[in-house]
Protein backbone atom coordinates (compact mmCIF):
# COMPACT_ATOMS: atom_id res chain seq x y z
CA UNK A 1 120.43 190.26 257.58
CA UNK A 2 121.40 186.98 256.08
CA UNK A 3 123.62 187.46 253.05
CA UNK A 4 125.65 185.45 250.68
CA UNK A 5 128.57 186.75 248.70
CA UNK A 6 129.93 185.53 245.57
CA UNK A 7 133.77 185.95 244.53
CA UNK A 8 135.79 185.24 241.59
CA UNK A 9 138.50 183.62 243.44
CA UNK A 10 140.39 184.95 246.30
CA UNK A 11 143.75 182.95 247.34
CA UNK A 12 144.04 182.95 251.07
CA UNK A 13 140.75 183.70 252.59
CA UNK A 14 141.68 183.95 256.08
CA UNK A 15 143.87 186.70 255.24
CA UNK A 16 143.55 189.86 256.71
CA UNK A 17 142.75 191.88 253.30
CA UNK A 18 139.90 189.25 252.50
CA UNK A 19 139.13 188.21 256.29
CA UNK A 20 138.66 191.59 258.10
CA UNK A 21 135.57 192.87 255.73
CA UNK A 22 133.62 189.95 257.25
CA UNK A 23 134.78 190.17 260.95
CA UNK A 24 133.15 193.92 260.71
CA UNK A 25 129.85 193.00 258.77
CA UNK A 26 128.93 190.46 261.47
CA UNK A 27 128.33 192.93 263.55
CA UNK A 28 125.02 193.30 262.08
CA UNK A 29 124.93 190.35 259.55
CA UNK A 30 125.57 186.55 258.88
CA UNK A 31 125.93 184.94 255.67
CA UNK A 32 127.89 183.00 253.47
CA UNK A 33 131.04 183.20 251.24
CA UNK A 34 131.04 180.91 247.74
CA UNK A 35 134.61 181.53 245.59
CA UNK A 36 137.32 179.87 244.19
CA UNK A 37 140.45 179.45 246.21
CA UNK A 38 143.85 178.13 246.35
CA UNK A 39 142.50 175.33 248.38
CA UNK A 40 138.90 173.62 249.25
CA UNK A 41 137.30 174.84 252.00
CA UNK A 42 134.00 174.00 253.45
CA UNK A 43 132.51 176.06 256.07
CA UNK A 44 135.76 178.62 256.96
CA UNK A 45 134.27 180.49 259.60
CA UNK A 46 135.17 184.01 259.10
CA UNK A 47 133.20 185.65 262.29
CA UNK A 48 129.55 184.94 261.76
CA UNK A 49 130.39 183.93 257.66
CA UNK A 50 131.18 180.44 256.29
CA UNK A 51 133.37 180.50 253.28
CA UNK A 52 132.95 177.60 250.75
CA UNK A 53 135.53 177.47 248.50
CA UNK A 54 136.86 175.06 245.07
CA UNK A 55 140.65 174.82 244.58
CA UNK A 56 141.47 176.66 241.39
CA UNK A 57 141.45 175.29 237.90
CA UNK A 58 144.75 175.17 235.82
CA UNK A 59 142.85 174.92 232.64
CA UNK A 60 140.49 177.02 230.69
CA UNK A 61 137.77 174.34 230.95
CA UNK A 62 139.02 173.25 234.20
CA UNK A 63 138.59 176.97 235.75
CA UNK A 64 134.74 177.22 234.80
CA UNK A 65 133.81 173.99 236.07
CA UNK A 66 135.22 174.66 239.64
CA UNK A 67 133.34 178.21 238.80
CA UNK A 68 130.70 176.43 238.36
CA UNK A 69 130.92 173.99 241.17
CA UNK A 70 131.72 176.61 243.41
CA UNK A 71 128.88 179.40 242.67
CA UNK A 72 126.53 177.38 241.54
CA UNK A 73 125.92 173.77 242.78
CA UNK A 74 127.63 174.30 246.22
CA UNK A 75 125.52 177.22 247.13
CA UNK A 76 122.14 175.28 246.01
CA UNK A 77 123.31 172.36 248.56
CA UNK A 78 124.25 174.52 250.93
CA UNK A 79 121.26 177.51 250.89
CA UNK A 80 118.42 174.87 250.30
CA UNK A 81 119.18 174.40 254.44
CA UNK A 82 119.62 177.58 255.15
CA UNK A 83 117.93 180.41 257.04
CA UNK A 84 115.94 183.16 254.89
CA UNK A 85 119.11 184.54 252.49
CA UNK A 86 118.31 188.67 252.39
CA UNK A 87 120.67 189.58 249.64
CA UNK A 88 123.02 188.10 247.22
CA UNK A 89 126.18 190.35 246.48
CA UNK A 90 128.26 189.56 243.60
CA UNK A 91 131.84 190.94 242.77
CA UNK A 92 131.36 191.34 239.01
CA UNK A 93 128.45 191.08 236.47
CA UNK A 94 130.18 188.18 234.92
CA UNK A 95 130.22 184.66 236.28
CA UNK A 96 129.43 185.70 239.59
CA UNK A 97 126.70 187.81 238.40
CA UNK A 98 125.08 185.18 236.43
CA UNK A 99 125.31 182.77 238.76
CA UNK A 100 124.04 185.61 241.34
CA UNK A 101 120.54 185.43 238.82
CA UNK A 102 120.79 181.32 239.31
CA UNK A 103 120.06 181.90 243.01
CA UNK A 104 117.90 185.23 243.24
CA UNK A 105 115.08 183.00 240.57
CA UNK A 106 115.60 179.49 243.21
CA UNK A 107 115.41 181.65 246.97
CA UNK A 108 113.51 184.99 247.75
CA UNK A 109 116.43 187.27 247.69
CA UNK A 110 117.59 190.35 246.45
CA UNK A 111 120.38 190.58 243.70
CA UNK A 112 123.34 193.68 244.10
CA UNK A 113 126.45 193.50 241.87
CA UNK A 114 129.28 195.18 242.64
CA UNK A 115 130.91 196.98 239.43
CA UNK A 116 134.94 196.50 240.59
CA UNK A 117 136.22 197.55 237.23
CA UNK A 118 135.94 200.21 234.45
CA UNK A 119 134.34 197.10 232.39
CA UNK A 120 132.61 200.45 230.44
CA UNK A 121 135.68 201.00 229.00
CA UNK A 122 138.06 198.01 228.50
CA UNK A 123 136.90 195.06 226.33
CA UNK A 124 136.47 192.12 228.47
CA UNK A 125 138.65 189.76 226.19
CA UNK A 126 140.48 189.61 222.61
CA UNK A 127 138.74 186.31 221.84
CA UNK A 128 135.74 187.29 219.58
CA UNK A 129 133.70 184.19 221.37
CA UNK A 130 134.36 184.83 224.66
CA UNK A 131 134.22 188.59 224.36
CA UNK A 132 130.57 188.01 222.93
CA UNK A 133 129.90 185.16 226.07
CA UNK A 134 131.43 187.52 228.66
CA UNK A 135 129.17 190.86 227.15
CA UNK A 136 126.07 188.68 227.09
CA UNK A 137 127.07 188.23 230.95
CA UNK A 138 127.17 191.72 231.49
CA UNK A 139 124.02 193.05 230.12
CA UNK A 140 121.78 189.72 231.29
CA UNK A 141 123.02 189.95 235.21
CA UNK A 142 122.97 193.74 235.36
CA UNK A 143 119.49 193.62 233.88
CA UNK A 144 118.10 190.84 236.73
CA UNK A 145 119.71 192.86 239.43
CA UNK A 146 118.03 194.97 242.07
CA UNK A 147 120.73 197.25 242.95
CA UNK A 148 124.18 198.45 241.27
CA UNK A 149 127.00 199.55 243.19
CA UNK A 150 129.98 201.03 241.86
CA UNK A 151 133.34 202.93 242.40
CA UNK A 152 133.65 206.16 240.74
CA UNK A 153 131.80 208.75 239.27
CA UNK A 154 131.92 207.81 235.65
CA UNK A 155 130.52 204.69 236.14
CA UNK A 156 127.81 205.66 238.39
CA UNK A 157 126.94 208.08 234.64
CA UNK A 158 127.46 205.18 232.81
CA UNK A 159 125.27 202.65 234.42
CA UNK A 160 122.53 204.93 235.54
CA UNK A 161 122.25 206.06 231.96
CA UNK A 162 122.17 202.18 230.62
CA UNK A 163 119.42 200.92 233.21
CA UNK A 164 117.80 204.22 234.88
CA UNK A 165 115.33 201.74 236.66
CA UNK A 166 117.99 200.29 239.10
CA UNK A 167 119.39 201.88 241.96
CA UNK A 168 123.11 203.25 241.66
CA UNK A 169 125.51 202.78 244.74
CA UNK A 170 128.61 204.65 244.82
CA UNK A 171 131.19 203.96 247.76
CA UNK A 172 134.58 202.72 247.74
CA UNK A 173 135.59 199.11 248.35
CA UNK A 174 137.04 197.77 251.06
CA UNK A 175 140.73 197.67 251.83
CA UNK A 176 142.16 196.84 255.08
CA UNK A 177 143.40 200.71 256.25
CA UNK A 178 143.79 199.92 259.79
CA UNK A 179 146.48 197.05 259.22
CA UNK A 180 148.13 200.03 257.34
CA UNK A 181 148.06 202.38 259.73
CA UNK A 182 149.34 200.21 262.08
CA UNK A 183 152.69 200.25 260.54
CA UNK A 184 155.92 201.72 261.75
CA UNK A 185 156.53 204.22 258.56
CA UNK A 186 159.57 206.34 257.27
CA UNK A 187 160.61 208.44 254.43
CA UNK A 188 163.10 205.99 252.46
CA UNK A 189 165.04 206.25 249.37
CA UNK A 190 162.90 204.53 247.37
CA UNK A 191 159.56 204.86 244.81
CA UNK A 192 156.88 201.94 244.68
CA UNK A 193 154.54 200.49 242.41
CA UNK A 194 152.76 197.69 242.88
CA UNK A 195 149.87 195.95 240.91
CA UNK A 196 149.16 193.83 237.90
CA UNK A 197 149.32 193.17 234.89
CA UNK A 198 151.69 195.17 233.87
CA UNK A 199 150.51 196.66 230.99
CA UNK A 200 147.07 198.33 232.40
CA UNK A 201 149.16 199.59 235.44
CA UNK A 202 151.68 201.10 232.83
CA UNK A 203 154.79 200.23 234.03
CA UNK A 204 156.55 200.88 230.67
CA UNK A 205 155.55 204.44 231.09
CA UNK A 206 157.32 204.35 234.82
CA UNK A 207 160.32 202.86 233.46
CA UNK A 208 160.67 205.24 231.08
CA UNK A 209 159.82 207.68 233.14
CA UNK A 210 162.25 207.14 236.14
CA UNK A 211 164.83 206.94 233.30
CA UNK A 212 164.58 210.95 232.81
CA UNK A 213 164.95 211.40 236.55
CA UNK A 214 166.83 209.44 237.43
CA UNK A 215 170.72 211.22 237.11
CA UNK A 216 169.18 214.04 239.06
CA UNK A 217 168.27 211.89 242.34
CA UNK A 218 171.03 209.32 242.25
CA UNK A 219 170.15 207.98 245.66
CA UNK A 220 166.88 207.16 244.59
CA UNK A 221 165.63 203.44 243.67
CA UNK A 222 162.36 202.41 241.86
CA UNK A 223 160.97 199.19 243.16
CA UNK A 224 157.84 197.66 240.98
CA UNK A 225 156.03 194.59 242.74
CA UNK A 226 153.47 192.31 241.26
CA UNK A 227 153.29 188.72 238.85
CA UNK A 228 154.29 189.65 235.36
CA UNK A 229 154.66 186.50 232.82
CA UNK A 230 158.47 185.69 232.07
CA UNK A 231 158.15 186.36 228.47
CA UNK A 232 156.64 189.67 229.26
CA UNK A 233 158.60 190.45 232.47
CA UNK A 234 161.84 190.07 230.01
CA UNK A 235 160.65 192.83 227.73
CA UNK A 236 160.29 194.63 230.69
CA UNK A 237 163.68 193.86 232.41
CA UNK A 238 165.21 194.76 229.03
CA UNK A 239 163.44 198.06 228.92
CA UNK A 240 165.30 199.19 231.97
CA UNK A 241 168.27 198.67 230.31
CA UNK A 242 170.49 197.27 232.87
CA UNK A 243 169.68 200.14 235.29
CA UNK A 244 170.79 199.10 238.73
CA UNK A 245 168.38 201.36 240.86
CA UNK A 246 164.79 199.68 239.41
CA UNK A 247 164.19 196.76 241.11
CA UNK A 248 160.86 194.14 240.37
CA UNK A 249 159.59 192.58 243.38
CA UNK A 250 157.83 189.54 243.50
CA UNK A 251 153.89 189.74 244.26
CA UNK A 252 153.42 188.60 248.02
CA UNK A 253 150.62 188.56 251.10
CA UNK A 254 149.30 192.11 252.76
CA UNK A 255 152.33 191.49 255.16
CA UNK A 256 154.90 191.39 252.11
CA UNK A 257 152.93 194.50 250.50
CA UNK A 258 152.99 196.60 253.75
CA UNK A 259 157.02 195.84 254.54
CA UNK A 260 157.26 197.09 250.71
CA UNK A 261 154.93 200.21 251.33
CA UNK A 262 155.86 201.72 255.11
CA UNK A 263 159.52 202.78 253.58
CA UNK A 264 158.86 204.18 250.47
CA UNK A 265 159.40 207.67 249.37
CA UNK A 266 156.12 207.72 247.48
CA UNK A 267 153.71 205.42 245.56
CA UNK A 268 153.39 205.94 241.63
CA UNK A 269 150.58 204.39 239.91
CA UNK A 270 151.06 205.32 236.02
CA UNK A 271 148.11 203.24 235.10
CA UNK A 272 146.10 203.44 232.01
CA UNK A 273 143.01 202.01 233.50
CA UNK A 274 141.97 201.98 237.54
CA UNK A 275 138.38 202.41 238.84
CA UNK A 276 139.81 203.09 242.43
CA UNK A 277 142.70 201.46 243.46
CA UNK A 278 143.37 199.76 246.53
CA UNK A 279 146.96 200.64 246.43
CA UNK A 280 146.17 204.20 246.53
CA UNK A 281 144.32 203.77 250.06
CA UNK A 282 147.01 201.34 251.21
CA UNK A 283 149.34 203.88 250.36
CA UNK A 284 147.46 206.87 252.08
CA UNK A 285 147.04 204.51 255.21
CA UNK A 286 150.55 204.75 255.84
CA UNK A 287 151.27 208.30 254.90
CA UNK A 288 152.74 208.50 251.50
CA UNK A 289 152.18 210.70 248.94
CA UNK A 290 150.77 209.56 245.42
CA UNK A 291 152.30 210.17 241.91
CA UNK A 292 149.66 208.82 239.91
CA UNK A 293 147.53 209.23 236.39
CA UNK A 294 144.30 210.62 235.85
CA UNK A 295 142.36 207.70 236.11
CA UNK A 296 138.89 207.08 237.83
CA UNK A 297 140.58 205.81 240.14
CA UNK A 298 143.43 208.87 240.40
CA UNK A 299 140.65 211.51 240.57
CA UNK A 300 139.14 209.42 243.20
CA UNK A 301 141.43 209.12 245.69
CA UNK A 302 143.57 211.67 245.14
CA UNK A 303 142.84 215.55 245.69
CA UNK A 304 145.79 216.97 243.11
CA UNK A 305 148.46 219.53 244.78
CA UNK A 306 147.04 218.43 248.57
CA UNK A 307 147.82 214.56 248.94
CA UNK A 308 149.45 214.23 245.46
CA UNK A 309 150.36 214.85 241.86
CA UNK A 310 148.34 213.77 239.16
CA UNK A 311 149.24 213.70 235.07
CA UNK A 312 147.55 213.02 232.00
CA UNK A 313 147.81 209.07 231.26
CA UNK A 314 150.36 208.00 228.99
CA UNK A 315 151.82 211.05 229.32
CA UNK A 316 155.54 210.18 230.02
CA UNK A 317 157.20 213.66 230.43
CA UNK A 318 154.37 215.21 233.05
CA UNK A 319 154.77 211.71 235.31
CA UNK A 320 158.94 212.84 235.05
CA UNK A 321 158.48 216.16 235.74
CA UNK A 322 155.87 215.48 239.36
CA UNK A 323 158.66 212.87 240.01
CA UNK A 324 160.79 215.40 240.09
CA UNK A 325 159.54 217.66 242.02
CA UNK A 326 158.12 215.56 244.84
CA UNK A 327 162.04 214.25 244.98
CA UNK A 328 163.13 217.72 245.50
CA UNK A 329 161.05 218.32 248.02
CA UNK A 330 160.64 216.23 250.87
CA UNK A 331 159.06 218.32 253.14
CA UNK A 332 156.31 218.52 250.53
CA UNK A 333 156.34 215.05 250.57
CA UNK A 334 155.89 214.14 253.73
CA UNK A 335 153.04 216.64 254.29
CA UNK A 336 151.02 215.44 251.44
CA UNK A 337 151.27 211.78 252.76
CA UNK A 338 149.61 213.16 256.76
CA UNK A 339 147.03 214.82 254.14
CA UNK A 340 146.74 211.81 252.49
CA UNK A 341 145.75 209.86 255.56
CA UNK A 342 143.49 212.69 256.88
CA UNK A 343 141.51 212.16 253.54
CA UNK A 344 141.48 208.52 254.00
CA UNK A 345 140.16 208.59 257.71
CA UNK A 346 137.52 211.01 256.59
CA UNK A 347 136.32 209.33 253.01
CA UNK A 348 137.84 205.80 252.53
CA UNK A 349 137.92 204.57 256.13
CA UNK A 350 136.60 200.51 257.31
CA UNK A 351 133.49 202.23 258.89
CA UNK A 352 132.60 204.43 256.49
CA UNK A 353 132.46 201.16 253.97
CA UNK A 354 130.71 199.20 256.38
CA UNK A 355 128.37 202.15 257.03
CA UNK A 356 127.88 202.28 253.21
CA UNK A 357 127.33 199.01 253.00
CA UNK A 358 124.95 198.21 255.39
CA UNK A 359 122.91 201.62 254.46
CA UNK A 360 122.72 200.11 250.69
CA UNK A 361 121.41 197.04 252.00
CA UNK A 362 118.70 198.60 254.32
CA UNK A 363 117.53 200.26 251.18
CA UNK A 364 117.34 197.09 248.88
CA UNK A 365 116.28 194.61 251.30
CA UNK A 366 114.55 196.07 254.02
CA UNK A 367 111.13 196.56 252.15
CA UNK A 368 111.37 193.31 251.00
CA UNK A 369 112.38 191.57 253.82
């Protein structure tokens, strides 16, 4: 099959977290990639892909013309030479999946977007204009599309209920396991978060947390990586309250994130919001337990009491108290993280995505092909 892919923006393409997905799919496909990037690139081979790509925009205005440009006009100049295009996949139902629409009405193809978020529950902005723009979006490329794929369960309710013409895809996304697993991993003295922004991942709530453990496990650090704002970093920093055991990292590559993740203790995710979580897989890759909140994302990937601990979100004094117990007990610890990574070989693994992948596309495109 001959697919194209659209993308919100992705910084180093070549990477193995973006790269990898595509080195796999060629096995049976060929395609091309249109997103924005931290550079231009024109015809990135990636396997049996070509990645097009529009350097980012540092303004409001500036950003959706390059999305634009980049979705939109480079994929007409491109396509209009192209072989027969199969299937257009789109990360979101937002610009990509509009401009997804664009090109399913100018070239016989099929239209799947990929549902990446709990958009069902968050509202896509504060601005009353743009939240209006961005919801029009939503409902207008969801409505043109010929397949839906999502994450969780809840969404796969959620969207089947809103359009129970369209197919509904559920199947995890793909993170880059094996690199994980590939890593030389120990029990260290340290807990891990890592994500962004800040708020939605609900570091406050860890802070505060670690705070009520931490005169019981003195030895014990809490490292939190990922870009936070100065102004609101500060509030952060000052909400730690000079504590010299929590430590903010700086957000880095999958190299940076994988030194950060094959010596911690355990990952904590005290989220408010997650429809999976690539962290969580990451994490299970290189067998560590999870701490985490009952998100879609926590009842996904986790199975509570067998490759982790799970509390109510927000709830400050239950994400203390499995601290606290996975710290006493690292024995427990250590076999919930080789559970962890049998669940991951046998539900989240690069196969099984490509698998799902591929079968998804057999079922949308092949009798239209």
């Amino acid at each position: 099959m001959n697919l194209v892919f659209l993308f919100p923006e992705t910084y180093r393409p070549f990477k193995e977290h973006f790269a990898r997905r595509f080195e796999l799919l060629s096995r049976r496909c060929s395609g091309f990639i249109f997103t924005l990037s931290a550079a231009r690139y024109i015809a990135l081979p990636l396997a049996r892909f070509h990645l097009y790509s529009e350097p980012l925009g540092r303004s409001t205005i500036g950003h959706t013309l390059r999305t634009l440009l980049a979705q939109v006009a480079r994929p007409l100049r491109v396509l209009r030479n192209a072989p027969r295009i199969d299937a257009v996949v789109t990360y979101d139902p937002y610009a990509s999946g509009f401009a997804g629409v664009i090109l399913t009405r100018l070239f016989p193809a099929r239209l799947i977007i990929e549902i990446n978020g709990d958009y069902h529950t968050t509202e896509p902005s504060q601005n009353p204009l743009k939240k209006s723009l961005m919801r029009f979006l939503f409902h207008f490329s969801l409505a043109n599309s010929a397949a839906i794929k999502v994450l969780n369960m809840q969404q796969q309710d959620y969207f089947g209920r809103l359009y129970p013409r369209t197919p509904i895809y559920r199947f995890h996304d793909f993170v880059p396991v094996d690199y994980f697993q590939s890593l030389d991993c120990y029990q260290g003295n340290y807990l891990l978060a890592v994500g962004h922004p800040f708020d939605i991942k609900g570091v406050d709530l860890l802070i505060q947390a670690f705070a009520r453990i931490s005169e019981r496990h003195p030895d014990i650090h809490l490292r939190i990586m990922g870009y936070s704002p100065k102004p609101e970093l500060m509030r952060y920093e000052h909400l730690v309250n000079k504590n010299p055991r929590v430590h903010f990292i700086p957000p880095g590559w999958i190299e940076d994130v994988g030194e950060q993740m094959r010596g911690c203790y355990a990952l904590v995710n005290a989220a408010r919001s997650e429809a999976m979580g690539k962290v969580h897989l990451e994490a299970m890759a290189c067998a560590k337990p999870l701490v985490a909140t009952r998100t879609n994302g926590g009842i996904t990937c986790i199975e509570e009491g067998r490759t982790g601990l799970l509390s109510d979100i927000n709830d400050v004094a239950a994400l203390a108290e499995n601290l606290d117990y996975l710290l006493s007990n690292p024995s427990l610890a250590a076999s919930m993280g080789e559970a962890g990574r049998e669940r991951l070989r046998g539900n989240f693994s690069e196969e099984m995505y490509v698998h799902s992948l591929l079968s998804m596309l057999e079922e949308v495109v092949g009798p239209h092909r």
